[in-house]
Protein backbone atom coordinates (compact mmCIF):
# COMPACT_ATOMS: atom_id res chain seq x y z
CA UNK A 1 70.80 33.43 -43.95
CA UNK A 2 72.68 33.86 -40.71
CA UNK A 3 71.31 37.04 -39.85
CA UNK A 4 67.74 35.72 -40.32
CA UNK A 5 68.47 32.55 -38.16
CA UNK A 6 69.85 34.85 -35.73
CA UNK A 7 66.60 37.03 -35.98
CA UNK A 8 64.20 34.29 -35.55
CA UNK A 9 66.22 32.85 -31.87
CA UNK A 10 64.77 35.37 -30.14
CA UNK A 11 61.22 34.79 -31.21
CA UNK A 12 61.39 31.41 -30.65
CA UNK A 13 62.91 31.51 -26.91
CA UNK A 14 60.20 34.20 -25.70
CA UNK A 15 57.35 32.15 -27.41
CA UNK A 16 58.77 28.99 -25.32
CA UNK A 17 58.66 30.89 -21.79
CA UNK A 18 54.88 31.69 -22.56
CA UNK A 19 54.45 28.47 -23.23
CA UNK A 20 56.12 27.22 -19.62
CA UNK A 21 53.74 30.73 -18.18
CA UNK A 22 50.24 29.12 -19.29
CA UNK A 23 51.69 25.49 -18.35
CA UNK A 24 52.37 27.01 -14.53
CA UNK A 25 48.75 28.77 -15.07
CA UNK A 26 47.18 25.45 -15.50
CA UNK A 27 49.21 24.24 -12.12
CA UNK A 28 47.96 26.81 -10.21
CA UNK A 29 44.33 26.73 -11.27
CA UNK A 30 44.74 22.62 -9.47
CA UNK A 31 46.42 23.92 -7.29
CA UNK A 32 43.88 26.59 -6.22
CA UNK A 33 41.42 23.60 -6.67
CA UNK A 34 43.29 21.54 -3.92
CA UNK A 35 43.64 24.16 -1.33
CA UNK A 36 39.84 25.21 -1.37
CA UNK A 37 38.74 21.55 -0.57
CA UNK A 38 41.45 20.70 1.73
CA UNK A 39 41.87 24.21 3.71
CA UNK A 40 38.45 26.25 2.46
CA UNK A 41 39.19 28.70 5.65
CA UNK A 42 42.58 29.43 4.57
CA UNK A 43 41.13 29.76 0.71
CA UNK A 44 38.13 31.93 1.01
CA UNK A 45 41.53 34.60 2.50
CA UNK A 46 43.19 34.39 -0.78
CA UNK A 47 40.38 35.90 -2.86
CA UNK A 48 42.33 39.30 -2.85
CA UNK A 49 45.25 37.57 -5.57
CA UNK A 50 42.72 36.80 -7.92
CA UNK A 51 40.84 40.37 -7.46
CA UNK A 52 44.45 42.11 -8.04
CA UNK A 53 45.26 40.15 -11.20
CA UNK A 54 41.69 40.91 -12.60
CA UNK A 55 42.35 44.36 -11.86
CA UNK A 56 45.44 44.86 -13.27
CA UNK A 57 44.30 43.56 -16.26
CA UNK A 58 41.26 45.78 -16.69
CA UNK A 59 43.57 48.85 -15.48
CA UNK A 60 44.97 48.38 -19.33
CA UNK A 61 41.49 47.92 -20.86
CA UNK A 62 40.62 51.46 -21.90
CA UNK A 63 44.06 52.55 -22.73
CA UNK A 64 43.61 49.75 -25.37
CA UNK A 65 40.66 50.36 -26.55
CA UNK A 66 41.18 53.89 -27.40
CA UNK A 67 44.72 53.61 -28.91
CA UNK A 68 43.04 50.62 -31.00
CA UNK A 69 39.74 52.66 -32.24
CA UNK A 70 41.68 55.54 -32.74
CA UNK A 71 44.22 54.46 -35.01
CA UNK A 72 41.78 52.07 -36.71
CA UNK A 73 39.26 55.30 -37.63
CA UNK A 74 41.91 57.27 -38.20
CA UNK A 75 43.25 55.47 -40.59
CA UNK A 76 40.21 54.79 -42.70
CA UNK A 77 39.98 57.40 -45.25
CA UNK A 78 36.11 57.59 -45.63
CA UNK A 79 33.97 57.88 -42.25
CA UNK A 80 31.11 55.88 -43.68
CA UNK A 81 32.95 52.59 -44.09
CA UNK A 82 33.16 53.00 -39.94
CA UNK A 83 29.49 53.28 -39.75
CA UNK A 84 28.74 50.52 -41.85
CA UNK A 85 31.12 48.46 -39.67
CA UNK A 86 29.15 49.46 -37.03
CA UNK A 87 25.88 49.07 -38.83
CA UNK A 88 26.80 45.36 -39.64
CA UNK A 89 28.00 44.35 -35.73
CA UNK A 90 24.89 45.50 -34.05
CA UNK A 91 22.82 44.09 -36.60
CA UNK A 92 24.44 40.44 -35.96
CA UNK A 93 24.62 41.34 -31.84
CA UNK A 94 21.00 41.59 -32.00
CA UNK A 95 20.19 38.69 -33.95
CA UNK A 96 22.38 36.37 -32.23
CA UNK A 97 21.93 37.68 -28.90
CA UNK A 98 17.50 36.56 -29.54
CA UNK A 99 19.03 33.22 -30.86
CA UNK A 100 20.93 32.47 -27.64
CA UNK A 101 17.91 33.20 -25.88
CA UNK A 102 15.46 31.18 -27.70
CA UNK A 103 17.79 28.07 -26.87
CA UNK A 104 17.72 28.57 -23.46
CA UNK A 105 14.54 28.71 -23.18
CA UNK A 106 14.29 26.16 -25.04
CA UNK A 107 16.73 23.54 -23.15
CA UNK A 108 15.41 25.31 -20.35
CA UNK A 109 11.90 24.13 -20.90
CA UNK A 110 13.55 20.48 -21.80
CA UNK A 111 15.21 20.12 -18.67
CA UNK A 112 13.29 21.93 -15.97
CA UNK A 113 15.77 21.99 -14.03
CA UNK A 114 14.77 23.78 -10.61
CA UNK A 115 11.70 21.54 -9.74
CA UNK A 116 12.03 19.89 -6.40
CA UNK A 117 13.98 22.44 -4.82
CA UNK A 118 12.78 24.24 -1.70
CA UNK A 119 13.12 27.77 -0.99
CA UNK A 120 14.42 28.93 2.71
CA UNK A 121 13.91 32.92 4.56
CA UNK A 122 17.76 32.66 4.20
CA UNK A 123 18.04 32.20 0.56
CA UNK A 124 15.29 34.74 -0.31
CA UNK A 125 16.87 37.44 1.75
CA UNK A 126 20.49 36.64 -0.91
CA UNK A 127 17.91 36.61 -3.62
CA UNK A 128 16.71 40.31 -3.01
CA UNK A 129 20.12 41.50 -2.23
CA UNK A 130 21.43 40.59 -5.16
CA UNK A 131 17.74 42.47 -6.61
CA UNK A 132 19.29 46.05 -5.35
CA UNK A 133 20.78 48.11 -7.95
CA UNK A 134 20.04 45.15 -10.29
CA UNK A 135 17.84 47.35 -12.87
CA UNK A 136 18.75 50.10 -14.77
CA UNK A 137 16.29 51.61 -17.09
CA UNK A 138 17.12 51.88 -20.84
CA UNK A 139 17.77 56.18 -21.18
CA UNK A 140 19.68 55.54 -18.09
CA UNK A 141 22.27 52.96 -19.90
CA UNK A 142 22.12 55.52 -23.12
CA UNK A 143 23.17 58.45 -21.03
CA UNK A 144 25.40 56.10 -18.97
CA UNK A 145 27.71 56.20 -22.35
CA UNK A 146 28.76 59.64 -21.90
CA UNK A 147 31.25 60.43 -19.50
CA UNK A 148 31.47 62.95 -17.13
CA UNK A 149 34.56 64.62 -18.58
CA UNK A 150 36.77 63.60 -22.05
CA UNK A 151 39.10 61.88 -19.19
CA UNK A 152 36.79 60.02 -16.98
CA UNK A 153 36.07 57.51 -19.47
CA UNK A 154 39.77 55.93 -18.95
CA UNK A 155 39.63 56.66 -14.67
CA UNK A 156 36.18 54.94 -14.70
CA UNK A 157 37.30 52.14 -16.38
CA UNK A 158 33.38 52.29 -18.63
CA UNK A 159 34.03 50.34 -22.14
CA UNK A 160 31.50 51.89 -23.60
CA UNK A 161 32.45 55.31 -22.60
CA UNK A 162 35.65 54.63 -23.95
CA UNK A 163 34.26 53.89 -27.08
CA UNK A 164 32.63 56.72 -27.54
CA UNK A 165 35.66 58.98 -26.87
CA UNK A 166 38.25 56.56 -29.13
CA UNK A 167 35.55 57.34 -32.13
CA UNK A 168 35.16 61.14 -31.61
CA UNK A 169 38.95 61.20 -31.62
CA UNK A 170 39.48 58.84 -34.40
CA UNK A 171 36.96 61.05 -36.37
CA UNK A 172 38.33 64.28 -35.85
CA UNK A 173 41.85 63.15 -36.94
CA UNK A 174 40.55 61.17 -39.79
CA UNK A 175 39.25 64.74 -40.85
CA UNK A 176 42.52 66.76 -39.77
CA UNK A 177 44.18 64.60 -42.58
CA UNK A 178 47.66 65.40 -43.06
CA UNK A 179 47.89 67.15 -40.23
CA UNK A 180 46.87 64.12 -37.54
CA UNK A 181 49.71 62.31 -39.14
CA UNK A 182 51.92 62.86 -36.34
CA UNK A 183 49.19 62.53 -33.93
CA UNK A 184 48.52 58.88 -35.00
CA UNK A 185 51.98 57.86 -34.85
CA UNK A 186 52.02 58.96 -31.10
CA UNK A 187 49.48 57.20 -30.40
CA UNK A 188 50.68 54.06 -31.85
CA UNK A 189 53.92 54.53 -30.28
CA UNK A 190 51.60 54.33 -26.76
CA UNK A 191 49.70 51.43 -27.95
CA UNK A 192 52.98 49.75 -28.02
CA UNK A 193 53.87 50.51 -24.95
CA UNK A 194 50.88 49.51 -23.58
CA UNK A 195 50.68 46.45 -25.24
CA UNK A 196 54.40 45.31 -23.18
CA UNK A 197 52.85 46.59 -20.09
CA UNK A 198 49.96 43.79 -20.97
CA UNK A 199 52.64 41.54 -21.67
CA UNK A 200 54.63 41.84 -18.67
CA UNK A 201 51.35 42.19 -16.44
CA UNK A 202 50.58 38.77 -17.81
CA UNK A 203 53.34 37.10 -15.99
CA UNK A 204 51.14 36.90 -12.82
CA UNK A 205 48.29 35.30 -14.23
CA UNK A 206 48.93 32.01 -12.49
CA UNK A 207 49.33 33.76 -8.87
CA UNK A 208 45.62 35.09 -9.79
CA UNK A 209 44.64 32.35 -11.12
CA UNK A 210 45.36 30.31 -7.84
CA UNK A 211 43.58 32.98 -5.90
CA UNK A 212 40.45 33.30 -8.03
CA UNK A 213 40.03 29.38 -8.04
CA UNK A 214 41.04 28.63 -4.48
CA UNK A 215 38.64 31.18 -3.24
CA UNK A 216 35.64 30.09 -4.71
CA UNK A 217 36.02 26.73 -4.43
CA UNK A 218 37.08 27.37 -0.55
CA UNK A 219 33.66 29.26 0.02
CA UNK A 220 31.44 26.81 -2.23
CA UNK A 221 32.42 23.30 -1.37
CA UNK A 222 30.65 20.18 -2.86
CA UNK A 223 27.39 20.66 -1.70
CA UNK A 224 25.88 23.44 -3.73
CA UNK A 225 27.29 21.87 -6.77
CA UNK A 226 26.01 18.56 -6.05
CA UNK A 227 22.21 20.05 -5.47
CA UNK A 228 22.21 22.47 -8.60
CA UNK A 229 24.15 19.50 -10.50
CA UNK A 230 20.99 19.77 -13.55
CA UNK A 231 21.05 23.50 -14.05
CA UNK A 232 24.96 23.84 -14.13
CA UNK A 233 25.28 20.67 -16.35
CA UNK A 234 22.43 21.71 -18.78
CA UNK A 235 23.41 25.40 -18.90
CA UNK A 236 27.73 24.10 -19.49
CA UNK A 237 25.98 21.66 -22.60
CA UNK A 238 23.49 24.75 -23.69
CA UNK A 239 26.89 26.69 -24.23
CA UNK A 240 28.84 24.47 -25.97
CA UNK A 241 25.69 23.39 -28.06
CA UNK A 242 25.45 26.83 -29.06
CA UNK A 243 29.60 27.81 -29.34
CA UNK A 244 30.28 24.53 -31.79
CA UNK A 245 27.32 24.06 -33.32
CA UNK A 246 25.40 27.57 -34.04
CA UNK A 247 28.65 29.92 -34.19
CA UNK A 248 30.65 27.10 -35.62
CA UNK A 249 27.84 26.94 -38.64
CA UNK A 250 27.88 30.26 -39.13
CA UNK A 251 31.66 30.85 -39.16
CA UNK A 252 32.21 27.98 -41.31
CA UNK A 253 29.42 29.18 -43.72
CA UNK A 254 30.23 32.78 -43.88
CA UNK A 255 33.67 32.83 -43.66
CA UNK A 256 35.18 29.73 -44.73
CA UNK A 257 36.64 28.34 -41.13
CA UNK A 258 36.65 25.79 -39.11
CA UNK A 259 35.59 27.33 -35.31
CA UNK A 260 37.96 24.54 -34.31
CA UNK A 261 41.05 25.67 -35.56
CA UNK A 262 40.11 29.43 -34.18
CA UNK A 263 39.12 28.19 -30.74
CA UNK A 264 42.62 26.97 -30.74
CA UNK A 265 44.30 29.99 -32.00
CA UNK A 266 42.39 31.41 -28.74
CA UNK A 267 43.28 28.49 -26.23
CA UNK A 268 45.65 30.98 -23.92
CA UNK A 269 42.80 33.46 -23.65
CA UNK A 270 40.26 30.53 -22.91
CA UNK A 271 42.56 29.18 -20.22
CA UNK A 272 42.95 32.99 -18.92
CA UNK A 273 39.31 33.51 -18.25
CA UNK A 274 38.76 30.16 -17.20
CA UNK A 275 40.64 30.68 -14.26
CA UNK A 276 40.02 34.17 -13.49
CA UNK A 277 35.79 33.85 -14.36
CA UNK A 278 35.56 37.16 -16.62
CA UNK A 279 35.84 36.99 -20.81
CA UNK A 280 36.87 41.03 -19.52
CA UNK A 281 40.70 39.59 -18.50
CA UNK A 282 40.58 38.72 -22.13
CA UNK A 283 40.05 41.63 -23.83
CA UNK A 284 42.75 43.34 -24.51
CA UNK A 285 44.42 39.94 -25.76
CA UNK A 286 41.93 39.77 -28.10
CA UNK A 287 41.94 43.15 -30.01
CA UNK A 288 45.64 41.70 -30.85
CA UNK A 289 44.92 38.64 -31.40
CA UNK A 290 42.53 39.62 -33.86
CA UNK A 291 44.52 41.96 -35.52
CA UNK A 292 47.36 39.26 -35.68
CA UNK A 293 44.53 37.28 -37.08
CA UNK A 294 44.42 39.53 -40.31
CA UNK A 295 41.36 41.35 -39.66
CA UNK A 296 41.65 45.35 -40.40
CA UNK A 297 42.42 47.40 -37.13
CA UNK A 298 38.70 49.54 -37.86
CA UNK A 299 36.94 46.04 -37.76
CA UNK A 300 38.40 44.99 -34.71
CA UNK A 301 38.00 48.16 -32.63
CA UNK A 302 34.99 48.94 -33.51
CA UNK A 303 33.03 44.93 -33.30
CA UNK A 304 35.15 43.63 -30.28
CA UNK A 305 34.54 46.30 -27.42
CA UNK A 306 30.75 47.03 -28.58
CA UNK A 307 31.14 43.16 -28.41
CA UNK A 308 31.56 43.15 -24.91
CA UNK A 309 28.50 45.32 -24.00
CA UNK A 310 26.23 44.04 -26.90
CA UNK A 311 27.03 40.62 -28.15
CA UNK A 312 26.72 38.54 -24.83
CA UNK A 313 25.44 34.94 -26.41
CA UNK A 314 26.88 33.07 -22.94
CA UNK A 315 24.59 35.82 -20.67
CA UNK A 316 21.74 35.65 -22.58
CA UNK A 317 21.59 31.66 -22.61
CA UNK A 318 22.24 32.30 -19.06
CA UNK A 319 18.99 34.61 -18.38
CA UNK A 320 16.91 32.65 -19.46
CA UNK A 321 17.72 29.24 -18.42
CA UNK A 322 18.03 31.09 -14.94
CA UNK A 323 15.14 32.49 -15.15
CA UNK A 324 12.89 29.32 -15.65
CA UNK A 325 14.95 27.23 -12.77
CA UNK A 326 13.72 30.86 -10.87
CA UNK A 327 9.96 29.75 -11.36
CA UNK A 328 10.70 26.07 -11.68
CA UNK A 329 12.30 26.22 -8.01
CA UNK A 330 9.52 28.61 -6.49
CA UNK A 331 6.36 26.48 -8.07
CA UNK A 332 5.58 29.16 -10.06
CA UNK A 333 6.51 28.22 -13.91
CA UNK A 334 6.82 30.58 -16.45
CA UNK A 335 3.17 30.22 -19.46
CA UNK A 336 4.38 30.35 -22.94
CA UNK A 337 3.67 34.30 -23.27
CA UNK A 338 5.41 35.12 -20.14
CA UNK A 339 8.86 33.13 -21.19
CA UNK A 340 8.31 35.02 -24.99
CA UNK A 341 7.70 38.68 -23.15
CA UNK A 342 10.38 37.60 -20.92
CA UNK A 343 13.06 37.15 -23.72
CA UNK A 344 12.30 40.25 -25.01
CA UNK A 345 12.58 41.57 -21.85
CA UNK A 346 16.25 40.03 -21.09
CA UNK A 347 17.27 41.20 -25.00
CA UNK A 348 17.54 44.45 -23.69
CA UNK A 349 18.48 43.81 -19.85
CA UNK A 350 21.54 41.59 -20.92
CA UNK A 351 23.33 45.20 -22.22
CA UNK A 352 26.30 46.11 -20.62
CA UNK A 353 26.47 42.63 -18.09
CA UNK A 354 29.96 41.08 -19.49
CA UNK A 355 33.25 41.01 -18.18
CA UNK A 356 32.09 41.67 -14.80
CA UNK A 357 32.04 38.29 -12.60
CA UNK A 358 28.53 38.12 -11.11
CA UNK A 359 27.04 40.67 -13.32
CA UNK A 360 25.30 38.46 -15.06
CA UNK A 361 23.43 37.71 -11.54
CA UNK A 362 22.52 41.20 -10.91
CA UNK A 363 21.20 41.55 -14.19
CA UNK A 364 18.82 38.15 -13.41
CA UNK A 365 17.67 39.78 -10.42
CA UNK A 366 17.06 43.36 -11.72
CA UNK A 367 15.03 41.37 -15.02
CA UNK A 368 12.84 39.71 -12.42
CA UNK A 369 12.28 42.86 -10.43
CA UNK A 370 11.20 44.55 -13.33
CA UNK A 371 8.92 41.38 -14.92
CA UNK A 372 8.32 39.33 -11.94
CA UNK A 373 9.14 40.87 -8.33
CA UNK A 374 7.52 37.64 -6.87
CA UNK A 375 10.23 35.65 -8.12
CA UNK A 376 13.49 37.76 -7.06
CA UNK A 377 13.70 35.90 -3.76
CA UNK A 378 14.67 33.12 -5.48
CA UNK A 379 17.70 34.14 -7.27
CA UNK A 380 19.20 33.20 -3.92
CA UNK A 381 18.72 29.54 -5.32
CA UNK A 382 21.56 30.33 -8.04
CA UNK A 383 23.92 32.55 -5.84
CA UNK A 384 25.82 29.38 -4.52
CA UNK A 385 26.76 28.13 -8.47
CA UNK A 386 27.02 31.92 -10.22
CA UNK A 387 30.66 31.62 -10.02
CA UNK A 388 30.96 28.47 -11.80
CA UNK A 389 28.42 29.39 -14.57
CA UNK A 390 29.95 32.52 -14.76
CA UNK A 391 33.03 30.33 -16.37
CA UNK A 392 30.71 29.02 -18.95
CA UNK A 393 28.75 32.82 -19.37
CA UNK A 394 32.04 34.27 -20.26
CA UNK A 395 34.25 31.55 -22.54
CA UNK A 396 30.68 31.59 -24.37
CA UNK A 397 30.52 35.66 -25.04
CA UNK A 398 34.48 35.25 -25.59
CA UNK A 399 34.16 33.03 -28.11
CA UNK A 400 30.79 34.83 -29.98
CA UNK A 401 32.69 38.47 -29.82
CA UNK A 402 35.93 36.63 -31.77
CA UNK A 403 33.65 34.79 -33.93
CA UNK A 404 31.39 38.30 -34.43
CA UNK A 405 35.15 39.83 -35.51
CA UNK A 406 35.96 37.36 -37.96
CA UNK A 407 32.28 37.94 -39.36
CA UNK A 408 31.98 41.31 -39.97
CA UNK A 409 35.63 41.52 -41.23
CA UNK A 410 34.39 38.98 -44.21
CA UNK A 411 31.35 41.09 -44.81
CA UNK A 412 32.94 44.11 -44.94
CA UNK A 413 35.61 42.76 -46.86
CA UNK A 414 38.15 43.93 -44.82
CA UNK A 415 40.22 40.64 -44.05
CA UNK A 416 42.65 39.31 -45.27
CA UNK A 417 42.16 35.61 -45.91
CA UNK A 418 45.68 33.95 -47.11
CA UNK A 419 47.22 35.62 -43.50
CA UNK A 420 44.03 34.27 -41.56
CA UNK A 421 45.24 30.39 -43.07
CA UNK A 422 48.79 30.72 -42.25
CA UNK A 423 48.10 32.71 -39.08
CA UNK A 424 45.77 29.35 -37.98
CA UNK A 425 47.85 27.00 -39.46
CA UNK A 426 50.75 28.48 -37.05
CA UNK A 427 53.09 29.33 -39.67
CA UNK A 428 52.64 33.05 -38.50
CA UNK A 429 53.07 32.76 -34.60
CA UNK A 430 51.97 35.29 -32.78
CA UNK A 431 54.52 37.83 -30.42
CA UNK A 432 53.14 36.94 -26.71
CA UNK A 433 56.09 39.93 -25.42
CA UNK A 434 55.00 42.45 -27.36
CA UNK A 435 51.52 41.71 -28.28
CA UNK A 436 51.90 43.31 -31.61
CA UNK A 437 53.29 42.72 -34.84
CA UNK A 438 56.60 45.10 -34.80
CA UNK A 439 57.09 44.64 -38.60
CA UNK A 440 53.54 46.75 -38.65
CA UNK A 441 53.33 50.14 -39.55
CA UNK A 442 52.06 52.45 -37.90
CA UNK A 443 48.67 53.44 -39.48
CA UNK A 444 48.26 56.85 -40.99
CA UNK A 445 45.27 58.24 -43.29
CA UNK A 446 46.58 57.07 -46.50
CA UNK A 447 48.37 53.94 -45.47
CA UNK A 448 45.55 51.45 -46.83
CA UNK A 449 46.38 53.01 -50.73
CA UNK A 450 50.25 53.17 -49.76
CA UNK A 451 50.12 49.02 -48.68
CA UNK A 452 48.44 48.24 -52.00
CA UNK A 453 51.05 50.16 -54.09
CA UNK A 454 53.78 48.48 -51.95
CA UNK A 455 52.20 45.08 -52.67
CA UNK A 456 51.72 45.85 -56.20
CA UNK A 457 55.67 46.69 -56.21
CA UNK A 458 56.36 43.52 -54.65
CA UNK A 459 54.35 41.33 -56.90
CA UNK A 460 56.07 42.89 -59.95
């Protein structure tokens, strides 16, 4: 009994210094608040903090990726239970991803919200900056997936390209059997290790989180939020509308939980993009919070980084609503076919626009290029309040990508249920040093027949 009460100390003292690292996180995000109304000069300079912190973070991104796909295809002893993993998340991307857009066009349409605003030479000229590079046609973005070389996918940072090189590899070792034993340990060795470089990384998130806020508060002010008050307030309510109400349906329905109790599980990584503006800083936090969760290590590295490129609810609500204040704004409204061809339009222009802060505004501008070049110019309307509905855009893709995990894990059966109610009761806290469960195994071809004979044993 001793030697388990000693066990658990540790646990329990690094869990309370992450709790005193978000509370200082929180701090600094006021903070940051406070110094871009009071000194916005001095602010706008500090920019480069919250740039470095967002880097760091996304330095670790495809190192995580591919040690989580690879051990989590790897692992799975028949190849088709990965497609039909696959199958199943881009199936529910696609369906949500219209959804999100038919509400906001809808609320859009409700609220107009950019009537009665005027459009000046210098706002059109930021409109059809932002309008350059914008587009990108659809073979492009398919041939964009393949990397250059087997290596360039983790120097050029591209999730998707990762992807693609995480399942080749998890694929040929799934099919080396035996012999990518020792292969898959390595590489779960490195996801460890990567994992504590996450962890220690993470102790700087509230000297980026100052920066990040500070800066864009410093170079906005009051007055652009005070002017675009309708579209920011409708698009924030259009979010949560669709967060607690649509995904919360759904997740209750499907699988059984409250989206309550999961937002919670998920408050640090809320808080974490919050202040740094990109559901990307999140990522990697994600994959292991997922797993911690109790969802199977395929599941998760296979739904959450297609997720990120495929399954952006927040973006799409976004486009659209953006898109009408556009032609609100310019005197130009959108007819009924034109908003309908336009959603079909943004479906497949929203690809590959998350985790990037201001993406989501070059992807507005390239849609309009493509559907309506009169209205570009006035995407310099929006470029003043991007930054704060870029908060909104990414908490809202955040929270569909861990809702899409939880999903697909239930309807591939391939979660495990009585862990997911402790883990959300908190009776299973999850390691914020390590970022993964130690007590885990490392995952090897055979292990999913091995853990049921081991539970078998332990039941009898």
């Amino acid at each position: 009994m001793d030697t388990h009460q000693r066990e658990e100390e540790p646990v329990a003292a690094r869990r309370d210094r992450t709790h005193y690292l978000y509370l200082a996180v929180i701090g600094a995000v006021l903070l940051g608040i406070a110094v871009g109304f009071l000194a916005p000069g001095v602010a706008v300079e500090l920019k480069p903090l919250g740039t470095g912190f967002v880097n760091l973070i996304k330095m670790m991104i495809s190192p995580i990726i591919f040690c989580t796909i690879v051990l989590g295809v790897g692992s799975v002893r028949k190849a088709a239970k990965v497609g039909a993993v696959g199958g199943l998340a881009l199936g529910y991307f696609l369906v949500m991803s219209t959804v999100a857009l038919a509400i906001g066009l809808l609320v859009g349409n409700l609220l107009e919200p950019g009537s009665g605003l005027h459009l000046t030479k210098e706002i059109a000229e930021a409109g059809a900056k932002q309008a350059e590079g914008g587009g990108e046609s659809t073979p492009d973005f398919l041939l964009g997936i393949i990397p250059t070389t087997f290596v360039s996918a983790f120097t050029e940072g591209e999730v998707l390209q990762t992807l693609l090189v995480a399942l080749l590899a998890g694929f040929a070792l799934q099919a080396m059997g035996a012999a990518g034993e020792p292969v898959l340990r390595g590489i779960g060795h490195i996801q460890r290790l990567v994992f504590r470089i996450l962890g220690m990384i993470m102790w700087v998130a509230p000297v980026g989180a100052f920066g990040a806020i500070a800066a864009v508060v410093g170079a906005t002010g009051a007055a652009a939020l005070k002017s675009l008050a309708v579209i920011m307030i409708g698009f924030y309510l259009t979010c949560g509308l669709f967060v607690f109400v649509v995904l919360g349906a759904v997740l209750r329905l499907v699988a059984g939980i409250n989206i309550w109790s999961l937002l919670r599980y998920l408050g640090r990584e809320f808080l974490l993009i919050l202040s740094t503006s990109s559901s990307e800083s999140a990522l990697p936090r994600l994959i292991a919070k997922m797993e911690h969760l109790g969802v199977s290590k395929p599941v998760v590295g296979i739904t959450v980084p297609t997720g990120y490129s495929f399954n952006l609810d927040g973006t799409a609500i976004y486009l659209t609503m953006a898109s009408l204040f556009v032609a609100e704004a310019m005197g130009d409204p959108l007819s009924v076919g034109e908003q309908i061809s336009l959603l079909v339009f943004m479906i497949i222009a929203s690809k590959g626009a998350a985790g990037v802060t201001g993406a989501g505004l070059a992807t507005l501008a390239g849609g309009l290029q493509s559907h309506r070049p009169e209205l570009v110019d006035g995407v310099g309307l929006i470029v003043g309040i991007d930054r704060f509905m870029s908060e909104a855009r990414a908490l809202t893709n955040f929270a569909g990508n861990a809702v899409a995990t939880v999903l697909v894990g239930t309807w591939t059966k391939e979660i495990d249920k009585a862990r997911v109610t402790e883990v959300l009761a908190g009776n299973i806290p999850f390691d914020e040093k390590t970022l993964v469960d130690d007590h885990a195994p490392v995952p090897v071809p055979d292990q999913r027949a091995e853990g049921g004979e081991e539970k078998a044993r332990a039941g009898v």
